[in-house]
N, C-alpha and C. Protein backbone atom coordinates (compact mmCIF):
# COMPACT_ATOMS: atom_id res chain seq x y z
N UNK A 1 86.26 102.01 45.83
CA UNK A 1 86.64 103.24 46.55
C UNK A 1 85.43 103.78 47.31
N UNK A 2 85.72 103.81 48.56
CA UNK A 2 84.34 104.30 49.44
C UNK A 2 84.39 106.03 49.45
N UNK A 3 83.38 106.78 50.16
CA UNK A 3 82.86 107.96 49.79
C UNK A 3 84.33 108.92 50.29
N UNK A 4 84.92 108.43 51.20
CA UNK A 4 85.96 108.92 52.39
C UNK A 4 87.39 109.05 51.35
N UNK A 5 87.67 108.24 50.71
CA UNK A 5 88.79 107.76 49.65
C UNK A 5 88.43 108.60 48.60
N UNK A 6 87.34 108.86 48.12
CA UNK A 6 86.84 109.76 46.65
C UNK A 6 86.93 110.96 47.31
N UNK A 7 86.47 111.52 48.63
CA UNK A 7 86.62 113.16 48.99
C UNK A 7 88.39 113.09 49.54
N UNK A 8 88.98 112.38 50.22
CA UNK A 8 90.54 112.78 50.28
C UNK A 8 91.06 113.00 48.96
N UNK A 9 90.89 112.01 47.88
CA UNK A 9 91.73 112.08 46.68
C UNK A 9 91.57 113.67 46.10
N UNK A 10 90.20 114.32 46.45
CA UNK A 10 89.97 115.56 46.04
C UNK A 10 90.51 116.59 46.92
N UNK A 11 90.29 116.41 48.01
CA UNK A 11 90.90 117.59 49.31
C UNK A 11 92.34 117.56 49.04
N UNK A 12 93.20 116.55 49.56
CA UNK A 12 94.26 116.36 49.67
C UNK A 12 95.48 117.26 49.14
N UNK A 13 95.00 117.33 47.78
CA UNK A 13 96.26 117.74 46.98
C UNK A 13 96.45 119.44 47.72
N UNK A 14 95.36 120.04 47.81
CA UNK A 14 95.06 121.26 48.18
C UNK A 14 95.80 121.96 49.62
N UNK A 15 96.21 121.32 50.10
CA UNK A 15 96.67 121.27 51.50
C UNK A 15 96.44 121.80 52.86
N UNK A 16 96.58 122.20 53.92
CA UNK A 16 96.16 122.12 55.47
C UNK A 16 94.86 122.42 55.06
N UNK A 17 94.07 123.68 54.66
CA UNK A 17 92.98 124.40 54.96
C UNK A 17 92.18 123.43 54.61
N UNK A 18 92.21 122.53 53.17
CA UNK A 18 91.44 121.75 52.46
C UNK A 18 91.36 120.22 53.03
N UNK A 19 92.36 119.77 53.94
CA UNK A 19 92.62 118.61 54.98
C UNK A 19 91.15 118.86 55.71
N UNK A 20 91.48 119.89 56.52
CA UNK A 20 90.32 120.39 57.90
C UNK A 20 89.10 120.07 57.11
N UNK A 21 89.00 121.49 56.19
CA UNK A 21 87.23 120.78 55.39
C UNK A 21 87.20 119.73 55.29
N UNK A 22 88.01 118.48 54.41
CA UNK A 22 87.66 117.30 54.88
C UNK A 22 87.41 116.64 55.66
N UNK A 23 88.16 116.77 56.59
CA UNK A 23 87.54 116.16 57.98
C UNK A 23 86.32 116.26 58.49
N UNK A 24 86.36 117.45 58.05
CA UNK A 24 84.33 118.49 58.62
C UNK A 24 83.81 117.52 57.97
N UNK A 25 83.82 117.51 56.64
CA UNK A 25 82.84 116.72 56.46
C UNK A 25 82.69 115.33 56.42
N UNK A 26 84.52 114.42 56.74
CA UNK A 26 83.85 113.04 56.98
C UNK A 26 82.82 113.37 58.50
N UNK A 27 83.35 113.56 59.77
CA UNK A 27 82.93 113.78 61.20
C UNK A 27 81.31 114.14 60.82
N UNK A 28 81.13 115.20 59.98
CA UNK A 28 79.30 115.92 59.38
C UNK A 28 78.80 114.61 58.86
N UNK A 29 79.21 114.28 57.55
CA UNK A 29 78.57 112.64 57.18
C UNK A 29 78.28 111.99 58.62
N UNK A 30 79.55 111.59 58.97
CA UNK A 30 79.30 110.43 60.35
C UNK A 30 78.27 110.62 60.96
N UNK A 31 78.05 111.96 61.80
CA UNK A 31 77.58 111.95 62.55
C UNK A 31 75.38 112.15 62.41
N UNK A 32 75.70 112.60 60.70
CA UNK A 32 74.16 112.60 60.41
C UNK A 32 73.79 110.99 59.27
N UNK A 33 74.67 110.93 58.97
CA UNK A 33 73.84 109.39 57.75
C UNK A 33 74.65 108.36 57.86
N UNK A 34 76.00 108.26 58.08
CA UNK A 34 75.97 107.02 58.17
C UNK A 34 77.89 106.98 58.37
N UNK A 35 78.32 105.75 58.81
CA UNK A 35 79.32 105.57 59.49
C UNK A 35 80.66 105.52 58.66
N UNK A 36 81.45 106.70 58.48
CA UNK A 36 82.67 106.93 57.91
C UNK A 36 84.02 106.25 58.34
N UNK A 37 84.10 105.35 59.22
CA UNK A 37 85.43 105.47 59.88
C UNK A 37 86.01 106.69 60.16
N UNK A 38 85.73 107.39 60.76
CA UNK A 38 86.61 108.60 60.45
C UNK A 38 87.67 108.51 61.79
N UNK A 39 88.02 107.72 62.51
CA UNK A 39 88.97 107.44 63.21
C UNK A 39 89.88 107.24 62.41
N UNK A 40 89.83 106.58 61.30
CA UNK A 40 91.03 106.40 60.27
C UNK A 40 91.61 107.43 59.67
N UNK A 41 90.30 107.98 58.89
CA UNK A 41 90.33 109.39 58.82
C UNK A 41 90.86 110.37 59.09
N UNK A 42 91.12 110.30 60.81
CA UNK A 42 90.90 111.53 61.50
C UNK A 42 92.86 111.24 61.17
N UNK A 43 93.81 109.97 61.61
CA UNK A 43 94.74 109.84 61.62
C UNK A 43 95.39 110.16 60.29
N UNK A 44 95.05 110.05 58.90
CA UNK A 44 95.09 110.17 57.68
C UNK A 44 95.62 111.51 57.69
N UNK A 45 95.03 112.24 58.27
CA UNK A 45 94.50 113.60 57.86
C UNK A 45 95.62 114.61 58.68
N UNK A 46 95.69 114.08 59.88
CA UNK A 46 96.97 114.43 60.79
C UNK A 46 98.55 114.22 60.03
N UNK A 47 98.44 112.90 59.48
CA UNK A 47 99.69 112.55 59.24
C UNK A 47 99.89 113.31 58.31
N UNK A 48 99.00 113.23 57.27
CA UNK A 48 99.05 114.38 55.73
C UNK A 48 99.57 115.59 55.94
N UNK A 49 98.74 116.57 57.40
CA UNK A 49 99.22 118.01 57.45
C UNK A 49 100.92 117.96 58.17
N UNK A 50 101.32 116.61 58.34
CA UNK A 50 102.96 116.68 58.88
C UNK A 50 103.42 116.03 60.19
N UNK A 51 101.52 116.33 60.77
CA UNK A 51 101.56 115.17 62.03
C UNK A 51 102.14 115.72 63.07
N UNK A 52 102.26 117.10 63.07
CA UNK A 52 102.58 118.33 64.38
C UNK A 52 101.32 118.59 65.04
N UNK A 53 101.95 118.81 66.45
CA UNK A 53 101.12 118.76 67.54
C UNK A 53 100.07 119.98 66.85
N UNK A 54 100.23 121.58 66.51
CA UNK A 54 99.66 122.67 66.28
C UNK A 54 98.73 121.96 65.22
N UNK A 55 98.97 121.58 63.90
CA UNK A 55 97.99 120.76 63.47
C UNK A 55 97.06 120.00 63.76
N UNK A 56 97.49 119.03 64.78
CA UNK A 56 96.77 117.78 65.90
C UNK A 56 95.69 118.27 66.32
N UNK A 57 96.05 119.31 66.78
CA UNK A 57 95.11 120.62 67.68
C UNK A 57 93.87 120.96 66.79
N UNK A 58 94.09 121.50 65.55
CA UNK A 58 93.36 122.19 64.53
C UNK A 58 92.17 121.22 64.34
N UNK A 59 93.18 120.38 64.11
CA UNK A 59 91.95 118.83 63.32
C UNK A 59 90.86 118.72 64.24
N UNK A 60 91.29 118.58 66.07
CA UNK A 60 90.56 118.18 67.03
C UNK A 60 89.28 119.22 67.09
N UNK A 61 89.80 120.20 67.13
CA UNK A 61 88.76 121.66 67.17
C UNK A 61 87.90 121.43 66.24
N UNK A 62 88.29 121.13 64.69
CA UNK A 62 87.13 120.83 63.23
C UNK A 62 86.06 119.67 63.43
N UNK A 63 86.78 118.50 64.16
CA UNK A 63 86.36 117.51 64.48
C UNK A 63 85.29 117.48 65.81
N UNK A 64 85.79 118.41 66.14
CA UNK A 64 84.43 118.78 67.69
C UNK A 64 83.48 119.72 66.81
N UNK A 65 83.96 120.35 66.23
CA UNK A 65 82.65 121.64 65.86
C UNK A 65 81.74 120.62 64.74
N UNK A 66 82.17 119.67 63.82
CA UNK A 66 81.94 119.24 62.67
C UNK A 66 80.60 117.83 63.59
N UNK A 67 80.97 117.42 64.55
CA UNK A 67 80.43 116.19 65.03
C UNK A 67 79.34 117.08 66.15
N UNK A 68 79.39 118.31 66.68
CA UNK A 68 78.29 119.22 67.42
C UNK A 68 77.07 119.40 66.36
N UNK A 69 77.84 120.37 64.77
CA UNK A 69 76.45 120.48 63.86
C UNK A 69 76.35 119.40 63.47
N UNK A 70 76.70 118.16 63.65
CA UNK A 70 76.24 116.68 62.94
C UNK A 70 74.93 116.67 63.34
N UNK A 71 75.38 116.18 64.67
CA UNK A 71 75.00 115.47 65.72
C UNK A 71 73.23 116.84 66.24
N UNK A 72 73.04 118.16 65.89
CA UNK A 72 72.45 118.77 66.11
C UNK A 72 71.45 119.26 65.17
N UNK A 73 72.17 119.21 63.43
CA UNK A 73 71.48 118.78 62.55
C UNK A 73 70.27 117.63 62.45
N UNK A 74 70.78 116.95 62.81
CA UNK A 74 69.76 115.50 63.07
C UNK A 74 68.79 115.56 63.92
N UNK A 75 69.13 116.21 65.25
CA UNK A 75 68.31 116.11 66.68
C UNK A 75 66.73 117.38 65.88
N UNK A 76 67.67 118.54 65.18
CA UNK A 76 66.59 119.72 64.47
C UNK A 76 65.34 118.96 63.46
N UNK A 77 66.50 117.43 62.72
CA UNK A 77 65.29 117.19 61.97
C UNK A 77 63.90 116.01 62.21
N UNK A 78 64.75 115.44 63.36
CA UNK A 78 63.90 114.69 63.84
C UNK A 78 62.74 115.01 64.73
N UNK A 79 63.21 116.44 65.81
CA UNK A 79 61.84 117.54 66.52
C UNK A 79 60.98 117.61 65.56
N UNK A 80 61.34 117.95 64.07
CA UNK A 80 60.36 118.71 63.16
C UNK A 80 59.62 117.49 62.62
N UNK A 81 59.41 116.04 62.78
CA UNK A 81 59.07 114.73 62.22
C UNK A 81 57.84 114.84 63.37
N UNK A 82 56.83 113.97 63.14
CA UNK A 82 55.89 113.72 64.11
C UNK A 82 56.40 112.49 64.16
N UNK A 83 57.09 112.16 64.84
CA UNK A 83 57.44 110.66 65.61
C UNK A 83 56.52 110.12 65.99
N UNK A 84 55.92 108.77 65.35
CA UNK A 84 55.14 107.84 66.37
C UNK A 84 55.38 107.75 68.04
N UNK A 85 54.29 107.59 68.50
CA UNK A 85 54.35 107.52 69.89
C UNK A 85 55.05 105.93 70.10
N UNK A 86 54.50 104.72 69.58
CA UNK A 86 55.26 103.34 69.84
C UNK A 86 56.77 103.37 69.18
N UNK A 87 57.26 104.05 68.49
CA UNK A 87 58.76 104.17 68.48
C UNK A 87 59.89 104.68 69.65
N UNK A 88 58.72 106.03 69.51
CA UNK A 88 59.42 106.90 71.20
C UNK A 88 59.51 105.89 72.19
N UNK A 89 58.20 104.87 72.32
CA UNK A 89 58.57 104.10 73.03
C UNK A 89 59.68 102.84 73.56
N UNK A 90 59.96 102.22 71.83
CA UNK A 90 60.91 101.63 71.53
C UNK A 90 62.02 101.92 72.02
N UNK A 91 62.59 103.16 71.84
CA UNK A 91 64.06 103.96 71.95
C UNK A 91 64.23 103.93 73.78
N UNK A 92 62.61 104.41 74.61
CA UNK A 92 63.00 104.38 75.82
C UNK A 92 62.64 102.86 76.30
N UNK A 93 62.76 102.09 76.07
CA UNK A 93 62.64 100.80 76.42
C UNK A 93 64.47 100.70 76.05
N UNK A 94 64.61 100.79 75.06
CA UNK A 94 66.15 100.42 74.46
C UNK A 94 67.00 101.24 75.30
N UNK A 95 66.84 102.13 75.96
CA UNK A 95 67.72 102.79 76.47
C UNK A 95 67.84 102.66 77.81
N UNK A 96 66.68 102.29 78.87
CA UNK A 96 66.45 101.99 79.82
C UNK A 96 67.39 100.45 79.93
N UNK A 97 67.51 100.05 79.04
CA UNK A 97 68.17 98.79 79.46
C UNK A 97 69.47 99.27 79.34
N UNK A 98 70.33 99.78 78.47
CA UNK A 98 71.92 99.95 78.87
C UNK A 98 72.49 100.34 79.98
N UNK A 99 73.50 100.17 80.05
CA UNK A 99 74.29 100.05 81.41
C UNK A 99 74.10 101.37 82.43
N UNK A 100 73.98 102.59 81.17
CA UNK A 100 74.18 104.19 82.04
C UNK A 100 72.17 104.00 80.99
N UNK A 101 71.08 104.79 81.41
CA UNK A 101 70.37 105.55 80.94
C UNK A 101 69.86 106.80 80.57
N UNK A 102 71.00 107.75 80.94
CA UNK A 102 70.81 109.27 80.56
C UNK A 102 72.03 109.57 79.62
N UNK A 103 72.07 110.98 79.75
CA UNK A 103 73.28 110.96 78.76
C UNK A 103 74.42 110.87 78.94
N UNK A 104 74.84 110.21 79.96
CA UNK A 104 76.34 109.65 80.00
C UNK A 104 76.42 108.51 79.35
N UNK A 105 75.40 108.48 78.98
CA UNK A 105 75.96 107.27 78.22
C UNK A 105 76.39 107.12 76.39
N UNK A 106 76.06 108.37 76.26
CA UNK A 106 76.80 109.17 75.08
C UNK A 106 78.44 108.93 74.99
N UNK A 107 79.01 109.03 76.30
CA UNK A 107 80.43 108.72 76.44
C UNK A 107 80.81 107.27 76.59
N UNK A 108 80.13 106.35 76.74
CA UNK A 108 80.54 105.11 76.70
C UNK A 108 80.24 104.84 74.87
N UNK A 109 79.01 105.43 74.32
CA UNK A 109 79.13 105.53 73.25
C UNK A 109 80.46 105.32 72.23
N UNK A 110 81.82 106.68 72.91
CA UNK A 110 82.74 106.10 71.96
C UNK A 110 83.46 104.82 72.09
N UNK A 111 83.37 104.31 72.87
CA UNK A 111 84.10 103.07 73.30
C UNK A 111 83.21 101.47 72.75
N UNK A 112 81.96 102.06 73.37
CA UNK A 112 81.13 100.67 72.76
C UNK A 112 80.10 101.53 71.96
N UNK A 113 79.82 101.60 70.46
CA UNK A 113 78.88 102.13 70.20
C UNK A 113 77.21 101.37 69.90
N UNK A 114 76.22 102.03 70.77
CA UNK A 114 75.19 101.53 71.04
C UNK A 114 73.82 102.34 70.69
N UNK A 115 74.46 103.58 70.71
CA UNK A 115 73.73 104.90 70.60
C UNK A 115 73.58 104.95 68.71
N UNK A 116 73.24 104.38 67.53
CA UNK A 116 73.49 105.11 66.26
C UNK A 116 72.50 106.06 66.33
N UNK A 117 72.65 107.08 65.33
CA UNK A 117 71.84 108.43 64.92
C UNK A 117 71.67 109.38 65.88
N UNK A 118 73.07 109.22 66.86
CA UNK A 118 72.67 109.97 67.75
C UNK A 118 72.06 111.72 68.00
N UNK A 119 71.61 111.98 67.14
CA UNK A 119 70.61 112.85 67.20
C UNK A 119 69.83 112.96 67.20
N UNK A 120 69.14 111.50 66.84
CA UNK A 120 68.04 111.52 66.76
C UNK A 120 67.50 110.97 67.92
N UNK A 121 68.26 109.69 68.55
CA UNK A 121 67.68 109.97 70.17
C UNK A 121 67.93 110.73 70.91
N UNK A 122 68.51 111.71 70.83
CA UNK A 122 68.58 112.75 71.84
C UNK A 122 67.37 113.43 71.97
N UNK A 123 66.46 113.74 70.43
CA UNK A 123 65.43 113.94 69.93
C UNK A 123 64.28 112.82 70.97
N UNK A 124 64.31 111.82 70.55
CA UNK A 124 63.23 110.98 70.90
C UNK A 124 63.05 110.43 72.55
N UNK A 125 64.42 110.41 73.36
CA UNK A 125 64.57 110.16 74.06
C UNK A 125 63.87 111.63 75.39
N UNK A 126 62.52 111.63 75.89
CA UNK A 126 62.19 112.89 76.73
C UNK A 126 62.75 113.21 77.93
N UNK A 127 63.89 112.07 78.61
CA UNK A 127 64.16 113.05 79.77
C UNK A 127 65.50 113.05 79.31
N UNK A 128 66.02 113.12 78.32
CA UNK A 128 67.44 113.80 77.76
C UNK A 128 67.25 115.52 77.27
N UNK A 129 67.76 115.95 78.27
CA UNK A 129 68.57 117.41 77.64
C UNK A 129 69.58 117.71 76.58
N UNK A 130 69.04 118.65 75.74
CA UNK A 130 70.00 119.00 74.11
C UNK A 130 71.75 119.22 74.70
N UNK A 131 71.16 120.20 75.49
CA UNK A 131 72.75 120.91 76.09
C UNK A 131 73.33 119.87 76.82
N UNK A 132 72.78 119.01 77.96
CA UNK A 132 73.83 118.18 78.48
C UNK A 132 74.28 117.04 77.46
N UNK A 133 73.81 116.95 76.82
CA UNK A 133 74.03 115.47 75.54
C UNK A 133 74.94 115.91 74.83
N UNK A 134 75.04 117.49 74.39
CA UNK A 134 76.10 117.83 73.63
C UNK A 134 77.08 117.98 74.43
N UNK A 135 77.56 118.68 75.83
CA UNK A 135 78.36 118.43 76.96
C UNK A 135 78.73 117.38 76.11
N UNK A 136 78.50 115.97 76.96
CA UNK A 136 78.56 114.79 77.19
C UNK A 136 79.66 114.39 75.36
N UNK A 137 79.34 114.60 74.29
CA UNK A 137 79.45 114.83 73.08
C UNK A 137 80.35 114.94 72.98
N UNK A 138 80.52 116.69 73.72
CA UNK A 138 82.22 117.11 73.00
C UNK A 138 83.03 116.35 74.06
N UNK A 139 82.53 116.17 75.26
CA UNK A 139 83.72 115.84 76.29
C UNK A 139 84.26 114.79 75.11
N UNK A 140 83.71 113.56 74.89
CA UNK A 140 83.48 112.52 74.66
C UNK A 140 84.32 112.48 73.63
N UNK A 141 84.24 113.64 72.68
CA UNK A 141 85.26 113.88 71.27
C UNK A 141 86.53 114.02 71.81
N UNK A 142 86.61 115.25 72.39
CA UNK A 142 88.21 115.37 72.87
C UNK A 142 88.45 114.67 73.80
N UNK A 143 87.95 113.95 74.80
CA UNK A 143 89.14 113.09 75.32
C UNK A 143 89.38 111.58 74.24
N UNK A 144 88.22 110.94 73.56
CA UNK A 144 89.17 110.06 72.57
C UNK A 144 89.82 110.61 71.65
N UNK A 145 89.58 111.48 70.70
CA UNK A 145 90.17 112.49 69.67
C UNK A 145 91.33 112.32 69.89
N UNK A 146 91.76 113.43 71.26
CA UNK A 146 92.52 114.08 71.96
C UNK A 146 93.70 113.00 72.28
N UNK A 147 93.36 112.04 72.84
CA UNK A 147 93.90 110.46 72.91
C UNK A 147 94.73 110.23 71.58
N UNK A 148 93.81 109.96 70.63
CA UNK A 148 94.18 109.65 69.46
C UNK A 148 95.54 110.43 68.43
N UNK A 149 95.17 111.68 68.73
CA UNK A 149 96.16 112.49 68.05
C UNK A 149 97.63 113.25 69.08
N UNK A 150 96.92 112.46 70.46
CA UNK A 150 98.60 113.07 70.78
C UNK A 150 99.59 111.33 70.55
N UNK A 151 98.90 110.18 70.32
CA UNK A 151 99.86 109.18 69.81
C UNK A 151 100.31 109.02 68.67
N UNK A 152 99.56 109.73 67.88
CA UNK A 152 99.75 110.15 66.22
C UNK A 152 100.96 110.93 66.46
N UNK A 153 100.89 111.89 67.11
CA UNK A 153 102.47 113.63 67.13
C UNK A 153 103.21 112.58 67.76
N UNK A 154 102.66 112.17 68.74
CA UNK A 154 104.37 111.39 69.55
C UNK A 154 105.09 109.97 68.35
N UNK A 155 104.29 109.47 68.06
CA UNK A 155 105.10 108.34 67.33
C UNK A 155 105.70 109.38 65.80
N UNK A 156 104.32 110.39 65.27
CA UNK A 156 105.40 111.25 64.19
C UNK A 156 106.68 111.74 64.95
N UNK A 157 106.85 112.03 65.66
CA UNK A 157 108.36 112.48 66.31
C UNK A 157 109.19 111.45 67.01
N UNK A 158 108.98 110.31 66.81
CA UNK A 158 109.83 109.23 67.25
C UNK A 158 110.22 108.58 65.88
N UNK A 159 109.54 108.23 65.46
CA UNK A 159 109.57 107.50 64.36
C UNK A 159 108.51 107.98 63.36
N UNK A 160 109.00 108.81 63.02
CA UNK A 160 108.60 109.70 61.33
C UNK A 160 108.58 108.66 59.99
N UNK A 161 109.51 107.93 59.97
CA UNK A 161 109.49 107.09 58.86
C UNK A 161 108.10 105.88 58.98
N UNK A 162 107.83 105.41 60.62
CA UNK A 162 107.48 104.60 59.90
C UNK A 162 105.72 104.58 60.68
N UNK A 163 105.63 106.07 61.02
CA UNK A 163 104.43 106.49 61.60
C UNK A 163 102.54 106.22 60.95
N UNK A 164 103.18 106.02 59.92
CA UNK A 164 101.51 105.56 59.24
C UNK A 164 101.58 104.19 59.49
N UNK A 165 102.31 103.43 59.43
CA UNK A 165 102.25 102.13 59.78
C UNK A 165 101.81 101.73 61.10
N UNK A 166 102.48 102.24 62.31
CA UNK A 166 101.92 102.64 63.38
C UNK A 166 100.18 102.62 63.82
N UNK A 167 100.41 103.98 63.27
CA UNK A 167 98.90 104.90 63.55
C UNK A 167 98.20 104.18 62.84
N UNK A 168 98.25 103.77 61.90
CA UNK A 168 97.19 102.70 60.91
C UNK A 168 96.99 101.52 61.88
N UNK A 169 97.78 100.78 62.27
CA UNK A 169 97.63 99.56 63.28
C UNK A 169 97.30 99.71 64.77
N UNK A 170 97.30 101.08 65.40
CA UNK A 170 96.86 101.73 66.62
C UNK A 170 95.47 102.04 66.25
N UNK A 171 94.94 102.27 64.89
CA UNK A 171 93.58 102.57 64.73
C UNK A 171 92.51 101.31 64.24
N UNK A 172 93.30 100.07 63.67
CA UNK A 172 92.60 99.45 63.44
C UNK A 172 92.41 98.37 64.67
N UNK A 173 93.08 98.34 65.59
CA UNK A 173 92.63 98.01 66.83
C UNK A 173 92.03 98.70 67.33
N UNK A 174 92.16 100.29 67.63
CA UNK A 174 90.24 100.86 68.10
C UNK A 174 89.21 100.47 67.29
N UNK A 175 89.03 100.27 66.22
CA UNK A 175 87.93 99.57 65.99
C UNK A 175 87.68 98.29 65.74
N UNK A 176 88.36 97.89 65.66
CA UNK A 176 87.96 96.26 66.28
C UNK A 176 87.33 95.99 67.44
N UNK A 177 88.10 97.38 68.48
CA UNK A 177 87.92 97.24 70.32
C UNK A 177 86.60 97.62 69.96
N UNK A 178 85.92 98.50 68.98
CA UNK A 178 84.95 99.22 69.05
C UNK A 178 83.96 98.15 68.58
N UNK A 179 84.04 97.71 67.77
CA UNK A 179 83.28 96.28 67.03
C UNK A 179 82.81 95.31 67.74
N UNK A 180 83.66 95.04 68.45
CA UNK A 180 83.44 93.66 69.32
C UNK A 180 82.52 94.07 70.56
N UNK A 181 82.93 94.88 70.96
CA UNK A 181 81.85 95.60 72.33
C UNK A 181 80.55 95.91 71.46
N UNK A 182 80.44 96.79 70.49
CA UNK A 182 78.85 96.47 70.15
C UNK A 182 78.50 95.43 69.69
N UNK A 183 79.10 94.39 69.31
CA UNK A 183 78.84 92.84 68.64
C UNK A 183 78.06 92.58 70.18
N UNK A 184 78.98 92.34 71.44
CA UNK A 184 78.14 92.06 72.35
C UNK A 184 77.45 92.50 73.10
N UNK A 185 77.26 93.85 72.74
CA UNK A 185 75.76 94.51 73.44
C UNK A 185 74.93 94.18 72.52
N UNK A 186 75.18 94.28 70.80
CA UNK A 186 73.79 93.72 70.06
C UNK A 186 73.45 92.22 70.60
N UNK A 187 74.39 91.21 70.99
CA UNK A 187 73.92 90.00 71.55
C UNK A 187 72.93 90.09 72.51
N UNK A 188 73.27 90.64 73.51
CA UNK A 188 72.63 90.90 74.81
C UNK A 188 71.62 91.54 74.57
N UNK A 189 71.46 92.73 74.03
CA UNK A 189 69.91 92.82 73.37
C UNK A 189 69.29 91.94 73.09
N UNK A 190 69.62 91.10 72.05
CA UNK A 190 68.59 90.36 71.22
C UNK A 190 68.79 89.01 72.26
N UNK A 191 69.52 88.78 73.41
CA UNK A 191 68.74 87.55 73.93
C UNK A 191 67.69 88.33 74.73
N UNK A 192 67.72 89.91 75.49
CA UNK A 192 66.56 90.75 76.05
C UNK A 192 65.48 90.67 75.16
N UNK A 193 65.44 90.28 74.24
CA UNK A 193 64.40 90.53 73.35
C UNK A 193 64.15 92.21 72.66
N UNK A 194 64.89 93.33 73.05
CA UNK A 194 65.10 94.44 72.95
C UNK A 194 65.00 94.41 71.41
N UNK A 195 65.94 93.73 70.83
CA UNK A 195 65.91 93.93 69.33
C UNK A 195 66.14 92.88 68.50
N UNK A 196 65.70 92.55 67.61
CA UNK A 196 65.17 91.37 66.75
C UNK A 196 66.34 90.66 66.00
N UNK A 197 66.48 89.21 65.87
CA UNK A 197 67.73 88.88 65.94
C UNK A 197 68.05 89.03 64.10
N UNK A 198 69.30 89.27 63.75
CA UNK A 198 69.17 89.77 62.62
C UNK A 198 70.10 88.31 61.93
């Protein structure tokens, strides 16, 4: 049972209000230590509160505010670190090579993820701005989010019976889609020599 499965079994029973906190904090985990699925998550959590649009809504809002203090938490603790200067360098070498180099590329982020800890390069990275990166952030949340949970309400209202089945197989193809695109940007790195072949 992973960390995500041990906090639903506890939230769950409790209902809507105790759903949302969960979510906060898979999206808070994610976005500061380490990678929750919470796309799965995020669908779990929808379907649980009934899988109505007004709910859909709620989750998206927890899920933007929850992935802003993630994601800003991190950027606070990494300013306060004396970062080596040859790391800083590392990150802008690594970043100079992807496709976008500023912070739009935060938004290709959800699609191919390339960016991890992203707070902390926002941190390390010097000609990135806090405020446009978080821009870039929330756009980035609600339009996949946003994506995500209005096919969640529409298939709950088409087919209610057999909607987790669905949404479970609509999500495990986003991450696969998501997998395979960083599988081959980590390739392409490591034939750049960017990062060390593992």
């Amino acid at each position: 049972m992973g960390l995500g499965d041990w906090l639903f079994g506890i939230f769950e029973p409790y209902g809507a209000l105790a759903l949302l906190l969960f979510i906060m904090l898979i999206f808070f985990i994610d976005a500061i230590i380490f990678p929750t699925l919470p796309e799965l998550f995020f669908v779990i959590v929808i379907v649980s509160g009934g899988g109505g649009l007004l709910f859909g809504v709620e989750v998206l809002i927890v899920v933007a505010i929850a992935e802003i203090l993630g994601v800003t938490l991190l950027y606070l603790i990494v300013e306060k670190i004396k970062v080596p200067k040859k790391l800083k360098n590392i990150v802008d070498r690594y970043i100079k090579f992807l496709v976008v180099s500023d912070e739009r590329i935060l938004l290709v982020n959800r699609v191919a993820p390339v960016i991890p800890f992203t707070g902390a390069f926002i941190s390390l990275v010097e000609s990135w701005k806090y405020t446009k990166s978080m821009l870039y952030i929330l756009i980035g949340c609600l339009v996949k989010y946003g994506i995500i949970m209005m096919i969640v309400v529409f298939l709950n209202e088409k087919y209610a019976n057999e909607v987790t089945q669905y949404t479970l197989v609509f999500i495990i193809i986003v991450i696969a889609i998501s997998l395979v695109a960083s599988f081959l940007r980590k390739k392409k790195l490591e034939k750049e020599g960017l990062i060390e072949n593992s």
